[in-house]
PDB file of N, CA and C in Angstrom:
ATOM      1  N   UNK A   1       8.209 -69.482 -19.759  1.00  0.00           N
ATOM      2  CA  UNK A   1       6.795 -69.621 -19.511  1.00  0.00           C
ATOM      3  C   UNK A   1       6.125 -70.035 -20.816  1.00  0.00           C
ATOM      4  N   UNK A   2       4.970 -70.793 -21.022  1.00  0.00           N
ATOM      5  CA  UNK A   2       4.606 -71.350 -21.809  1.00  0.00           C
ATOM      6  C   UNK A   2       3.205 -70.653 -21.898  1.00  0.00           C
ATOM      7  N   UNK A   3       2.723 -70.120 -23.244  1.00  0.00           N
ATOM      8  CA  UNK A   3       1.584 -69.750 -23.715  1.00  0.00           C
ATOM      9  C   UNK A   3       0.410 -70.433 -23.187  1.00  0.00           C
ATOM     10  N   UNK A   4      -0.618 -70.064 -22.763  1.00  0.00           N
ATOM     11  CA  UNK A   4      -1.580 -70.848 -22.225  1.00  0.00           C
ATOM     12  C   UNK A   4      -2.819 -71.154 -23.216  1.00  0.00           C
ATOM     13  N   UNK A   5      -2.822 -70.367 -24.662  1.00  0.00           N
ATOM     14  CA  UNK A   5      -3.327 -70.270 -25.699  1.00  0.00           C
ATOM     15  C   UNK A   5      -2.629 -71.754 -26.854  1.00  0.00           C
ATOM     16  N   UNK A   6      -1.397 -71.977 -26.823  1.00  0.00           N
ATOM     17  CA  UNK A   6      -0.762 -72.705 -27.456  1.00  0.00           C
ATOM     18  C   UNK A   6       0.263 -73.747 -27.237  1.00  0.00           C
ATOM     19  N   UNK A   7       0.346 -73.232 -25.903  1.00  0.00           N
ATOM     20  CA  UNK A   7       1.246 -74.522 -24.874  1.00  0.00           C
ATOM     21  C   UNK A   7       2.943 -74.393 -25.435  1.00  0.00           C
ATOM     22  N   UNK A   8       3.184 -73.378 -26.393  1.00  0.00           N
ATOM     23  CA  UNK A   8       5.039 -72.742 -26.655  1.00  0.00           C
ATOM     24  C   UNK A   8       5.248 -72.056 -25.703  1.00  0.00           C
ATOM     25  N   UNK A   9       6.565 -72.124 -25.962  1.00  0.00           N
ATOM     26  CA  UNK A   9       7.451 -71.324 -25.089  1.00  0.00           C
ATOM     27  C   UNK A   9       7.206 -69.617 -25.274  1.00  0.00           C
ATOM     28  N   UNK A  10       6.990 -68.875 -24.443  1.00  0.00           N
ATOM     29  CA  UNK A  10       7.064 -67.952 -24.779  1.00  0.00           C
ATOM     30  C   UNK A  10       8.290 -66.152 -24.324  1.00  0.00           C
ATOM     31  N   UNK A  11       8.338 -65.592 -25.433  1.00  0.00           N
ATOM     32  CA  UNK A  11       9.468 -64.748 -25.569  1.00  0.00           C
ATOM     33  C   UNK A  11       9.772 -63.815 -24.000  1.00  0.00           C
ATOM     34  N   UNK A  12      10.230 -63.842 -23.299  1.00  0.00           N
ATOM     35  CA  UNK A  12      10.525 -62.721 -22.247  1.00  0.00           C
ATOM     36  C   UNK A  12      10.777 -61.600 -22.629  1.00  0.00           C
ATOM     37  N   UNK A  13       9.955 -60.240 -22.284  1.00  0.00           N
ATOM     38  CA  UNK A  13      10.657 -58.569 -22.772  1.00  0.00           C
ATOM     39  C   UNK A  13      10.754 -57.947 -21.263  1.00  0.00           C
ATOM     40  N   UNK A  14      11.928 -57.234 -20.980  1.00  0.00           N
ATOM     41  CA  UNK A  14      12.219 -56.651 -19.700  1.00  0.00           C
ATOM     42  C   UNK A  14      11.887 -55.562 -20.564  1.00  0.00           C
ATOM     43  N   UNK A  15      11.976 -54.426 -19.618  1.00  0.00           N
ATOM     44  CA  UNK A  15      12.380 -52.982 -19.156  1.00  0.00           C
ATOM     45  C   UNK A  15      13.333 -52.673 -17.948  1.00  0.00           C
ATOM     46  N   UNK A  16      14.732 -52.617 -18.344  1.00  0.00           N
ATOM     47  CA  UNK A  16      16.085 -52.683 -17.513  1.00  0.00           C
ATOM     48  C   UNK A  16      16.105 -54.030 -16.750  1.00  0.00           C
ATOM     49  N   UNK A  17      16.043 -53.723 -15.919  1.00  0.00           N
ATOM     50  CA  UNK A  17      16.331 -55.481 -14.653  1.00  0.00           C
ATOM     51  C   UNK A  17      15.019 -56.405 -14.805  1.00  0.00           C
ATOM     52  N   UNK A  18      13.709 -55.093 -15.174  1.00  0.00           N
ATOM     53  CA  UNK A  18      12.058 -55.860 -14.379  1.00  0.00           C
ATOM     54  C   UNK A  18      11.759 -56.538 -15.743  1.00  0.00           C
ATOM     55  N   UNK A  19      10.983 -57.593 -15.260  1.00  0.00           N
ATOM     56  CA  UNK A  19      10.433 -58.562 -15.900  1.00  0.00           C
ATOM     57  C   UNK A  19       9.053 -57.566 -16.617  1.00  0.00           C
ATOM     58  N   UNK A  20       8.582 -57.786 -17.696  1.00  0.00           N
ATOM     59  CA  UNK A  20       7.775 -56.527 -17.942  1.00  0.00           C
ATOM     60  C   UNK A  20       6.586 -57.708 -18.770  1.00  0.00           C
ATOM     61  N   UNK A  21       6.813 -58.401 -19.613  1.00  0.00           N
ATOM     62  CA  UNK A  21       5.784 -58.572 -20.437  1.00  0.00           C
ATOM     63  C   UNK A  21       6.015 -60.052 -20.854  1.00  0.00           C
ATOM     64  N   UNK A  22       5.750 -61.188 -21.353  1.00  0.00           N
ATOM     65  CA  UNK A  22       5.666 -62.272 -22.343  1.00  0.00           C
ATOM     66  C   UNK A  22       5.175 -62.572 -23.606  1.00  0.00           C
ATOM     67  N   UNK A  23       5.741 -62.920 -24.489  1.00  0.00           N
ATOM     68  CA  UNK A  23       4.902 -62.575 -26.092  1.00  0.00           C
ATOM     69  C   UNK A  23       5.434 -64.034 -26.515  1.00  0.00           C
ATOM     70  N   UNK A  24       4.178 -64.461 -26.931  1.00  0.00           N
ATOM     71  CA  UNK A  24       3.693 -65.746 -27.698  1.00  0.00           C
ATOM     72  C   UNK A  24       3.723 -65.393 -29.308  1.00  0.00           C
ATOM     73  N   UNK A  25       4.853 -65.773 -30.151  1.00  0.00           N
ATOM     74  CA  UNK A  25       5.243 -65.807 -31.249  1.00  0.00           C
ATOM     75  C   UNK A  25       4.588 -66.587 -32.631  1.00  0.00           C
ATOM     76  N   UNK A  26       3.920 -67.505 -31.934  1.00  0.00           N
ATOM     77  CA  UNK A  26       2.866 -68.317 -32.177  1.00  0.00           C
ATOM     78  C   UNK A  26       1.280 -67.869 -32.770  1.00  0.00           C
ATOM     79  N   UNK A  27       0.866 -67.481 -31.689  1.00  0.00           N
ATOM     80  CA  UNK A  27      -0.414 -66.432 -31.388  1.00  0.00           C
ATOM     81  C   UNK A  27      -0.579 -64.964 -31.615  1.00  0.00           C
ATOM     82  N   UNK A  28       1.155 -64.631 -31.249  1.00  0.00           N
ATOM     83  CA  UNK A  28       0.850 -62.988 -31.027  1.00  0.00           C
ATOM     84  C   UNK A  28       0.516 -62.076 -29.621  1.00  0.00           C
ATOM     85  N   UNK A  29       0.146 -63.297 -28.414  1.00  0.00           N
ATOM     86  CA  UNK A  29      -0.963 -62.987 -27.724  1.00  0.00           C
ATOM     87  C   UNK A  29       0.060 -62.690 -26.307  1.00  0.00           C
ATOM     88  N   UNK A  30      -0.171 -61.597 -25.450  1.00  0.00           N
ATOM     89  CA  UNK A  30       0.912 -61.242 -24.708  1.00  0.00           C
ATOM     90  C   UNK A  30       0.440 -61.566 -22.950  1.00  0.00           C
ATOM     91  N   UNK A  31       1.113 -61.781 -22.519  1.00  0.00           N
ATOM     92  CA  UNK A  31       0.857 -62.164 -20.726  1.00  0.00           C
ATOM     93  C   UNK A  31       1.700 -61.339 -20.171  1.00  0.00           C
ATOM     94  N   UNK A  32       0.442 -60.777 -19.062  1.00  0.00           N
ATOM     95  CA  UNK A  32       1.801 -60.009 -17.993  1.00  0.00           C
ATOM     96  C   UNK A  32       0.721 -59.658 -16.788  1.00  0.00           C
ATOM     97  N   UNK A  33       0.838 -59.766 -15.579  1.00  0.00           N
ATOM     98  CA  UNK A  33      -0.047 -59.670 -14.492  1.00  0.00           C
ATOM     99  C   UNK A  33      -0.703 -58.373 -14.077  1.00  0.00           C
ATOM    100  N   UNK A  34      -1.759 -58.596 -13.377  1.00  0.00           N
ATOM    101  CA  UNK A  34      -2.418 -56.986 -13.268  1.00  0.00           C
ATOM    102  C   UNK A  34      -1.485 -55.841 -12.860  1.00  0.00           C
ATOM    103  N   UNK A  35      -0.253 -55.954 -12.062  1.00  0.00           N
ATOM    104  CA  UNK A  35       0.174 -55.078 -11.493  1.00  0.00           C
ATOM    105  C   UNK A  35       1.073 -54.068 -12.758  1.00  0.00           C
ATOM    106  N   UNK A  36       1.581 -55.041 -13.632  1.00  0.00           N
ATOM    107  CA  UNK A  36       1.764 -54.220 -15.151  1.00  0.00           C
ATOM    108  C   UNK A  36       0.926 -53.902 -15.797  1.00  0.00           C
ATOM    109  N   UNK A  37      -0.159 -54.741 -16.108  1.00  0.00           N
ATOM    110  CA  UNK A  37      -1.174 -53.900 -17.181  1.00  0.00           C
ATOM    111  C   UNK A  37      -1.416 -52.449 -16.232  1.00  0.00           C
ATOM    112  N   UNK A  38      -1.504 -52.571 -15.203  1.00  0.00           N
ATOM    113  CA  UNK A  38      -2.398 -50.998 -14.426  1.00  0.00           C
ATOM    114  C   UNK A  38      -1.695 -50.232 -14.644  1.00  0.00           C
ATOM    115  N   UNK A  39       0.302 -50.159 -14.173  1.00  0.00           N
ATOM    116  CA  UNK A  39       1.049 -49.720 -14.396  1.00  0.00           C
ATOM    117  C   UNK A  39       0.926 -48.985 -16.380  1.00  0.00           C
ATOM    118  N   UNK A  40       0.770 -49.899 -17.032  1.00  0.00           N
ATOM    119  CA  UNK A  40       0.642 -49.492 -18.613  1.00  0.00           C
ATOM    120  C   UNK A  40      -0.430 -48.618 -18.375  1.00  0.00           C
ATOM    121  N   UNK A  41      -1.358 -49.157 -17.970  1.00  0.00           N
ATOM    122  CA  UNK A  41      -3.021 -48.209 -18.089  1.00  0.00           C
ATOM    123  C   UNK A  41      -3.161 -46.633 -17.726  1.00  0.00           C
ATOM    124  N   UNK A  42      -2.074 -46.463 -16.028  1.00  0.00           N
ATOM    125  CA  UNK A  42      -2.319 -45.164 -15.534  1.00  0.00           C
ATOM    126  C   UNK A  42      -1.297 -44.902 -16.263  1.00  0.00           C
ATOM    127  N   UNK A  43      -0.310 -45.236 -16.959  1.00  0.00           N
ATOM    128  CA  UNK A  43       1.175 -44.545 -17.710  1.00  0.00           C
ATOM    129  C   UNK A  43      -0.089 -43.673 -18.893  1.00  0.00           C
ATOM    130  N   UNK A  44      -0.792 -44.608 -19.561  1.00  0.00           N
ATOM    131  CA  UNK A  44      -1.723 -44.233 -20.635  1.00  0.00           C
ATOM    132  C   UNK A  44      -2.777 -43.424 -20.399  1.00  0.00           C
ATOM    133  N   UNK A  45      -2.538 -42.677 -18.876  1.00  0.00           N
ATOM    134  CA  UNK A  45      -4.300 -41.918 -18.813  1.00  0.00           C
ATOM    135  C   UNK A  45      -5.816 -42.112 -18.713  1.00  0.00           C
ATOM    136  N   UNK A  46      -5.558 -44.253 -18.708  1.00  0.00           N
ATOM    137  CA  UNK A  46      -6.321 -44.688 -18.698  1.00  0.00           C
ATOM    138  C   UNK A  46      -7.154 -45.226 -17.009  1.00  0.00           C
ATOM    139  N   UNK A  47      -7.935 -45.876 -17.230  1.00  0.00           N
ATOM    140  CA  UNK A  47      -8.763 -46.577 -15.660  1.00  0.00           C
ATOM    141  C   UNK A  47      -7.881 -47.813 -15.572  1.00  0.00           C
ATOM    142  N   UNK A  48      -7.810 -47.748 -14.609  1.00  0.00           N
ATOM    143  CA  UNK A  48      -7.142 -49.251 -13.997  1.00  0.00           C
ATOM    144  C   UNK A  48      -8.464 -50.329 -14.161  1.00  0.00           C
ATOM    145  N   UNK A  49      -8.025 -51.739 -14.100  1.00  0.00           N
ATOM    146  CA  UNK A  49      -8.893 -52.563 -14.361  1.00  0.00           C
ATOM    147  C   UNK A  49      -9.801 -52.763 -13.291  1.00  0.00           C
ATOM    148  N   UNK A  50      -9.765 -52.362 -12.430  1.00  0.00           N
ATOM    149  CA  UNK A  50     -10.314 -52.261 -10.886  1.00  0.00           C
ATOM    150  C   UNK A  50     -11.559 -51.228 -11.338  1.00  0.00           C
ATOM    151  N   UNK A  51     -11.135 -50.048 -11.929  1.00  0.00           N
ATOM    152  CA  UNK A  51     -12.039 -49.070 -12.561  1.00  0.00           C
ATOM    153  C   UNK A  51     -12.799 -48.721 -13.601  1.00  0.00           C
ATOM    154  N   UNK A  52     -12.450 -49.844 -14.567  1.00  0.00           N
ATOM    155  CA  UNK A  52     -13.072 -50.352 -15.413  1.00  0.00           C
ATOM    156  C   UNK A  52     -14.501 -51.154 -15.503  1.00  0.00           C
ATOM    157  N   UNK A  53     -14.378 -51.797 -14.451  1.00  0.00           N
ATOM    158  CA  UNK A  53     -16.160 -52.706 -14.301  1.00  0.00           C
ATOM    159  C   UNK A  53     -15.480 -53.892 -14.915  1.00  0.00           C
ATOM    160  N   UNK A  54     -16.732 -54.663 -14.910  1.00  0.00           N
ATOM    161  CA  UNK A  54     -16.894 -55.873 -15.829  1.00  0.00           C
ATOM    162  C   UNK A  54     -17.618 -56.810 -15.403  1.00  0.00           C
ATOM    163  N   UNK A  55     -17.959 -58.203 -16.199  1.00  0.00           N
ATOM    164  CA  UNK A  55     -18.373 -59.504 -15.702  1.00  0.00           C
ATOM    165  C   UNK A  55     -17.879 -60.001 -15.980  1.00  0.00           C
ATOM    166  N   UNK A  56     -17.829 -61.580 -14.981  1.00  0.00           N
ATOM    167  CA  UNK A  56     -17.168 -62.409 -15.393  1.00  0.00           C
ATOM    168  C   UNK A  56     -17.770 -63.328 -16.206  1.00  0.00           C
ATOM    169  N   UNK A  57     -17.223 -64.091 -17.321  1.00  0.00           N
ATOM    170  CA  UNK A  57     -18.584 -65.247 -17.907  1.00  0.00           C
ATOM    171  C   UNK A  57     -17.920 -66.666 -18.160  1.00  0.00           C
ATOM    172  N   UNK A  58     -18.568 -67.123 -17.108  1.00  0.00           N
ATOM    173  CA  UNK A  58     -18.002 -68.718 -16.991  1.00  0.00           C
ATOM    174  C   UNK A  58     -18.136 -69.805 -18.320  1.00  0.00           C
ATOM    175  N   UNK A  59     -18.719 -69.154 -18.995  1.00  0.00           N
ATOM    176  CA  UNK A  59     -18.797 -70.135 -20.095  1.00  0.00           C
ATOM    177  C   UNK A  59     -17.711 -69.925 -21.131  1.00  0.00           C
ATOM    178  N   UNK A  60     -16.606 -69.233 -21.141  1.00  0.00           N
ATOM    179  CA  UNK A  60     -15.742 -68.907 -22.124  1.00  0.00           C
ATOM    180  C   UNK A  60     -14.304 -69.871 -20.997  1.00  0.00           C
ATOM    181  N   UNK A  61     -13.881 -70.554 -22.046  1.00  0.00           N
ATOM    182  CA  UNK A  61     -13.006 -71.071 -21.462  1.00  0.00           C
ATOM    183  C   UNK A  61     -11.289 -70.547 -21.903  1.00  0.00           C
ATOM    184  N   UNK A  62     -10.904 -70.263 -20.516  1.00  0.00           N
ATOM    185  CA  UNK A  62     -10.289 -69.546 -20.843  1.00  0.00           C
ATOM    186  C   UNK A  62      -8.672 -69.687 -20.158  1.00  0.00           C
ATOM    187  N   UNK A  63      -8.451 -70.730 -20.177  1.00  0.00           N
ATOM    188  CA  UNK A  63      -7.380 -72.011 -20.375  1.00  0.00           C
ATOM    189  C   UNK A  63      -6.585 -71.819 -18.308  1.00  0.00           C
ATOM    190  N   UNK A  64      -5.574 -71.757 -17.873  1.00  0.00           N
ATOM    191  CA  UNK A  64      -4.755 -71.688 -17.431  1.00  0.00           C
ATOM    192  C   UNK A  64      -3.868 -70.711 -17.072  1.00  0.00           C
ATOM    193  N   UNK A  65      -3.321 -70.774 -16.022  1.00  0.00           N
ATOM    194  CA  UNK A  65      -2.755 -69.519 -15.701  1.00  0.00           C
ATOM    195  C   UNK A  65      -1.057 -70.369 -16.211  1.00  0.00           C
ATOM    196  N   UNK A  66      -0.172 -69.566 -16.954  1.00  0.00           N
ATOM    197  CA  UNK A  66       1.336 -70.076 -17.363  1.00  0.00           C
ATOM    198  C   UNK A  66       2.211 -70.360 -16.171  1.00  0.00           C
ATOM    199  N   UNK A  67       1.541 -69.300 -15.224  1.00  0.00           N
ATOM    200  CA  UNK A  67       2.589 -69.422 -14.081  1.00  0.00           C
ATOM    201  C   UNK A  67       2.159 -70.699 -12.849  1.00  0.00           C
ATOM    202  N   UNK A  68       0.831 -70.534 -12.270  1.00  0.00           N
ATOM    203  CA  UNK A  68       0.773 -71.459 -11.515  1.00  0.00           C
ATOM    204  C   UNK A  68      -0.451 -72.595 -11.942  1.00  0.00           C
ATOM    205  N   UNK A  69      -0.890 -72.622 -12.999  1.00  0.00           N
ATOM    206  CA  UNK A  69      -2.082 -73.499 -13.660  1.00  0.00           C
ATOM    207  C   UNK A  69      -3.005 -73.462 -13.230  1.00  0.00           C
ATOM    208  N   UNK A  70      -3.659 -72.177 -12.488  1.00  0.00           N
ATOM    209  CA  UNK A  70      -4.762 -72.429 -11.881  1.00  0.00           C
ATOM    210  C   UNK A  70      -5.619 -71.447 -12.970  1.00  0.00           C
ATOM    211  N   UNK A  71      -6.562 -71.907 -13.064  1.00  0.00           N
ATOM    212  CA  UNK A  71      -7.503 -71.608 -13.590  1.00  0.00           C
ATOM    213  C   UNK A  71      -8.231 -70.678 -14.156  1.00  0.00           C
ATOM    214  N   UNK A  72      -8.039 -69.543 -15.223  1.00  0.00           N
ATOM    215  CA  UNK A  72      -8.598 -67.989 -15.584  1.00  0.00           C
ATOM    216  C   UNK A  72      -9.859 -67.911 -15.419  1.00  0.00           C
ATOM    217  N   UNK A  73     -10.105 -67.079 -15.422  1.00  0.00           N
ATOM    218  CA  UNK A  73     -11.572 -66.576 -15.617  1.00  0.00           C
ATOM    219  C   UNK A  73     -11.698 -64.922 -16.515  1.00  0.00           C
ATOM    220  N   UNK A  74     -12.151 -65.428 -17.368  1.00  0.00           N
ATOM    221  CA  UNK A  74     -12.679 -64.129 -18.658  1.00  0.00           C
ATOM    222  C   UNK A  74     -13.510 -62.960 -17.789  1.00  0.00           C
ATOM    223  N   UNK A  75     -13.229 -62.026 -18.535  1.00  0.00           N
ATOM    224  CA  UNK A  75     -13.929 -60.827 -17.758  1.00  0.00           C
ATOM    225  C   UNK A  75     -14.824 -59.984 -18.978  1.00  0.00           C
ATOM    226  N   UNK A  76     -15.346 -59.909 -19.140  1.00  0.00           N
ATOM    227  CA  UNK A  76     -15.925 -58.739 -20.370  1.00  0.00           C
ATOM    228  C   UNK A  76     -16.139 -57.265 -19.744  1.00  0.00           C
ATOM    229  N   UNK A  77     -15.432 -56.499 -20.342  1.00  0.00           N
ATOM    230  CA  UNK A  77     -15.416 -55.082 -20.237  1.00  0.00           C
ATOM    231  C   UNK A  77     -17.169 -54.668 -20.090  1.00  0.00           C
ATOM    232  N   UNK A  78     -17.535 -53.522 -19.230  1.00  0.00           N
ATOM    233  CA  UNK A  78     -18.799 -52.903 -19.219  1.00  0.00           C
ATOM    234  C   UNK A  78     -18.971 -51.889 -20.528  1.00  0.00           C
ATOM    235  N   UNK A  79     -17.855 -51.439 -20.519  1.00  0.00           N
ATOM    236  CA  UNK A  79     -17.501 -50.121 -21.495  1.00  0.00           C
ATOM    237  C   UNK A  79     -17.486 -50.365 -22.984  1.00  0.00           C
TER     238      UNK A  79
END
């Protein structure tokens, strides 16, 4: 999968068999879909992103999705 920040290849990290995370070596900057970050979040005691709030703000561009190229959209935290 290719960084959507820098257009490299980026590093694969499992946890046993599961696909867990992507890290851009480049950037630094890590990809992995909501169903892991939440997974990380309630592991951490934290709100799921669902529970978190936010807005979205169309004016930040905010490149591509690595997997199917469709289109992100930025969220800014309420908190």
């Amino acid at each position: 999968m290719d960084c959507p920040r820098d257009d490299v290849e980026m590093t694969e990290l499992t946890e046993g068999e599961e696909r867990f995370l992507f890290h851009c070596k480049e950037c630094g900057g890590l990809w992995l879909d909501a169903a892991d970050l939440n997974r990380i979040l309630l592991h951490a005691g934290l709100q799921t992103l669902e529970g978190m709030g936010g807005r979205a703000n169309p004016d930040t561009d905010a490149g591509e999705c690595p997997v199917d190229n469709v289109g992100l959209l930025a969220v800014e935290s309420q908190h």
